[in-house]
C-alpha atoms as a PDB file:
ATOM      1  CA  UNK A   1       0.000   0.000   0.000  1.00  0.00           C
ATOM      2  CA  UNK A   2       1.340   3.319  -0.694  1.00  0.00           C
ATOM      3  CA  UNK A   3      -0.002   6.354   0.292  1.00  0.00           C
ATOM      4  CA  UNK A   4       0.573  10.217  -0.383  1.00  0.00           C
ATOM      5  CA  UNK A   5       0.469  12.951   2.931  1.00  0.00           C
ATOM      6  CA  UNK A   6       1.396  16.725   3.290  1.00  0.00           C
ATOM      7  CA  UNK A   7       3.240  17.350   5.927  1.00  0.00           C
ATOM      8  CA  UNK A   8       2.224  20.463   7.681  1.00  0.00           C
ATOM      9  CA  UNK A   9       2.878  23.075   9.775  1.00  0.00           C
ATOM     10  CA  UNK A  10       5.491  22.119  12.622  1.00  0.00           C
ATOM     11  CA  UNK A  11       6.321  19.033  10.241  1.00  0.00           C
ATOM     12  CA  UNK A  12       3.340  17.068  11.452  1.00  0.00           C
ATOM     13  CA  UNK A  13       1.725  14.628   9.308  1.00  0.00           C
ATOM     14  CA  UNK A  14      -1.803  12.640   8.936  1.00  0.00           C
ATOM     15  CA  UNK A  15      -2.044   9.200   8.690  1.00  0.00           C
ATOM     16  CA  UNK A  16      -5.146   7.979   6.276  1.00  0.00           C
ATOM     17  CA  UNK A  17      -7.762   6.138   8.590  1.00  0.00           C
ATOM     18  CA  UNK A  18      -7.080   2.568   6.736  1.00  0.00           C
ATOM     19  CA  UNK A  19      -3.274   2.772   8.254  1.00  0.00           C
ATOM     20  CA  UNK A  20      -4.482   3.909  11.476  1.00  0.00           C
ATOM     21  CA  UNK A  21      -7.179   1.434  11.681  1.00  0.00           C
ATOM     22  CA  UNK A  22      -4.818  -1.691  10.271  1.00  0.00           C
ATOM     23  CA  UNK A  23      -1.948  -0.782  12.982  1.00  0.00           C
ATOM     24  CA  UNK A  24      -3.951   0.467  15.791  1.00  0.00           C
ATOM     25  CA  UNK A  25      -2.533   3.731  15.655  1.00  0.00           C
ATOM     26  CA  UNK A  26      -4.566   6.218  17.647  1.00  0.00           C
ATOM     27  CA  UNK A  27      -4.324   9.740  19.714  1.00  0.00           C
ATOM     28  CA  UNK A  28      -1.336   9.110  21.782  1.00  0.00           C
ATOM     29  CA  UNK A  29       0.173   6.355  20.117  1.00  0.00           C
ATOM     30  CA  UNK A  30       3.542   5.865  20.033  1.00  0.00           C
ATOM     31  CA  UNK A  31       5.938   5.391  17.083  1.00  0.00           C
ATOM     32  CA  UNK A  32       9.327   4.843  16.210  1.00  0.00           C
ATOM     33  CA  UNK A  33      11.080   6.550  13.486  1.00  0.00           C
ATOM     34  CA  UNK A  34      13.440   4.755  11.489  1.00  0.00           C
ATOM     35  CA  UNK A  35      16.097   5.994   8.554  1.00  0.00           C
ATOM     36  CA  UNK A  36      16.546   3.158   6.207  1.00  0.00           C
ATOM     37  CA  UNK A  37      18.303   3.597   2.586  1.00  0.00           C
ATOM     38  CA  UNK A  38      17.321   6.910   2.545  1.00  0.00           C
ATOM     39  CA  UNK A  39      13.612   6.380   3.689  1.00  0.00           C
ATOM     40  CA  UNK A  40      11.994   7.423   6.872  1.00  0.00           C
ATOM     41  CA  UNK A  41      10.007   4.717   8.643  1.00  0.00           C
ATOM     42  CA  UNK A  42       7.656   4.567  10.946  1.00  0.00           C
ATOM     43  CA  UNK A  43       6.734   1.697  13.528  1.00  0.00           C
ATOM     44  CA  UNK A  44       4.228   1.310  15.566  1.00  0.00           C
ATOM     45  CA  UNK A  45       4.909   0.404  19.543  1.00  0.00           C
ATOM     46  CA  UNK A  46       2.503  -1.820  20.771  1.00  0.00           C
ATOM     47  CA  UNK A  47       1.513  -1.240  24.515  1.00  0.00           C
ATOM     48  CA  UNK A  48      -0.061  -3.433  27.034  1.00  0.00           C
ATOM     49  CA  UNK A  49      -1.747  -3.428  30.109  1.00  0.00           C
ATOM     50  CA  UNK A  50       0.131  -6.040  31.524  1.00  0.00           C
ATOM     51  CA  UNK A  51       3.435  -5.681  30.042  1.00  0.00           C
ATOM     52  CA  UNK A  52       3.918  -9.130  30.872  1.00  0.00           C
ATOM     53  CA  UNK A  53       1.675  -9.897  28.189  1.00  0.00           C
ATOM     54  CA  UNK A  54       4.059  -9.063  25.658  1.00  0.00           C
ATOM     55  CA  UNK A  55       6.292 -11.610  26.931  1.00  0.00           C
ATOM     56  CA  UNK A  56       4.267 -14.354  26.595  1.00  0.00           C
ATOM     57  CA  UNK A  57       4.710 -17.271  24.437  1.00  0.00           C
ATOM     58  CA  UNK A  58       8.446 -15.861  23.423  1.00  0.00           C
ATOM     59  CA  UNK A  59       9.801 -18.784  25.308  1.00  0.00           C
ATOM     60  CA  UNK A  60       9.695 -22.383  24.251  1.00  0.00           C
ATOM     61  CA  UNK A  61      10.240 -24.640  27.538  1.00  0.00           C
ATOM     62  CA  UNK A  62      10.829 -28.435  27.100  1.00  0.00           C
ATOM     63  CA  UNK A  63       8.271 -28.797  30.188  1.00  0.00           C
ATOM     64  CA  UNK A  64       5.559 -26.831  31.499  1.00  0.00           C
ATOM     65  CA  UNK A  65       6.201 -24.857  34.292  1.00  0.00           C
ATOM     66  CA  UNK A  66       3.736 -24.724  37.253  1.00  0.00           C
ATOM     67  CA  UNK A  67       5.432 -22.111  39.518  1.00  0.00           C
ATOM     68  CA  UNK A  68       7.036 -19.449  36.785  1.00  0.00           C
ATOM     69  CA  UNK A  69       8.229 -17.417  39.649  1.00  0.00           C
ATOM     70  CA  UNK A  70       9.814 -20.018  41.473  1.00  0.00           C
ATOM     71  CA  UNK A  71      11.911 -20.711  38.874  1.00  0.00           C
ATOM     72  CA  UNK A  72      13.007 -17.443  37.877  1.00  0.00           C
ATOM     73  CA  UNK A  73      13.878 -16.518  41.682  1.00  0.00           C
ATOM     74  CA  UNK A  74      16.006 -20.117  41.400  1.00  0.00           C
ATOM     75  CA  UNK A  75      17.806 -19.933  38.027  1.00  0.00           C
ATOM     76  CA  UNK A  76      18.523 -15.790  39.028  1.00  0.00           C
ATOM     77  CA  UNK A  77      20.325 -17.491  42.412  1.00  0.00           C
ATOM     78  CA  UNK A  78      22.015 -19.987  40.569  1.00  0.00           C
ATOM     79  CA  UNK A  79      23.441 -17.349  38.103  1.00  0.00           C
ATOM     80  CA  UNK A  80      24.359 -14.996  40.900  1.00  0.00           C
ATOM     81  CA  UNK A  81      26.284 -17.739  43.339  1.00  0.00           C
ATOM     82  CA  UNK A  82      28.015 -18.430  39.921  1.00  0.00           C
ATOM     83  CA  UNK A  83      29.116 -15.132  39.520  1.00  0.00           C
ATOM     84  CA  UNK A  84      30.305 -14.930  43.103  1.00  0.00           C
ATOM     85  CA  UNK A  85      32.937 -17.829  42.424  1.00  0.00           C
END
């Protein structure tokens, strides 16, 4: 999709309602701004209510894990008494 937009007074810029809509851009949205090959780009940052949430799924375990905490708490103690030696 490619779309055409004046930018305006202050450098500000509209983004067309389809782009808004299909990336859930709205009033106080966040984006990054990228240079790339002599292009500017523009991402969208998701946000969450949980931030958590964002997290989820990005790790593939071999076994489920019952108590996540737990086993954060342990492997961050393991790593530090490592550290200490």
């Amino acid at each position: 999709m490619s779309v055409s937009v004046e930018v305006g007074k202050y450098g500000r810029i509209v983004l067309p309602k389809e782009i808004r809509e299909k990336y859930r851009v709205s009033e106080r949205s966040r984006l990054i701004i990228r240079e790339r090959e002599g292009e500017i780009v523009l991402i969208p940052v998701r946000r969450y209510e949980r931030p958590t949430d964002a997290l989820y799924g990005s790790v593939e375990l071999e076994r489920p894990v019952d108590e996540p905490k737990r086993v954060a708490r342990e492997h961050l103690r393991s790593k530090l008494v490592e550290e200490m030696r």
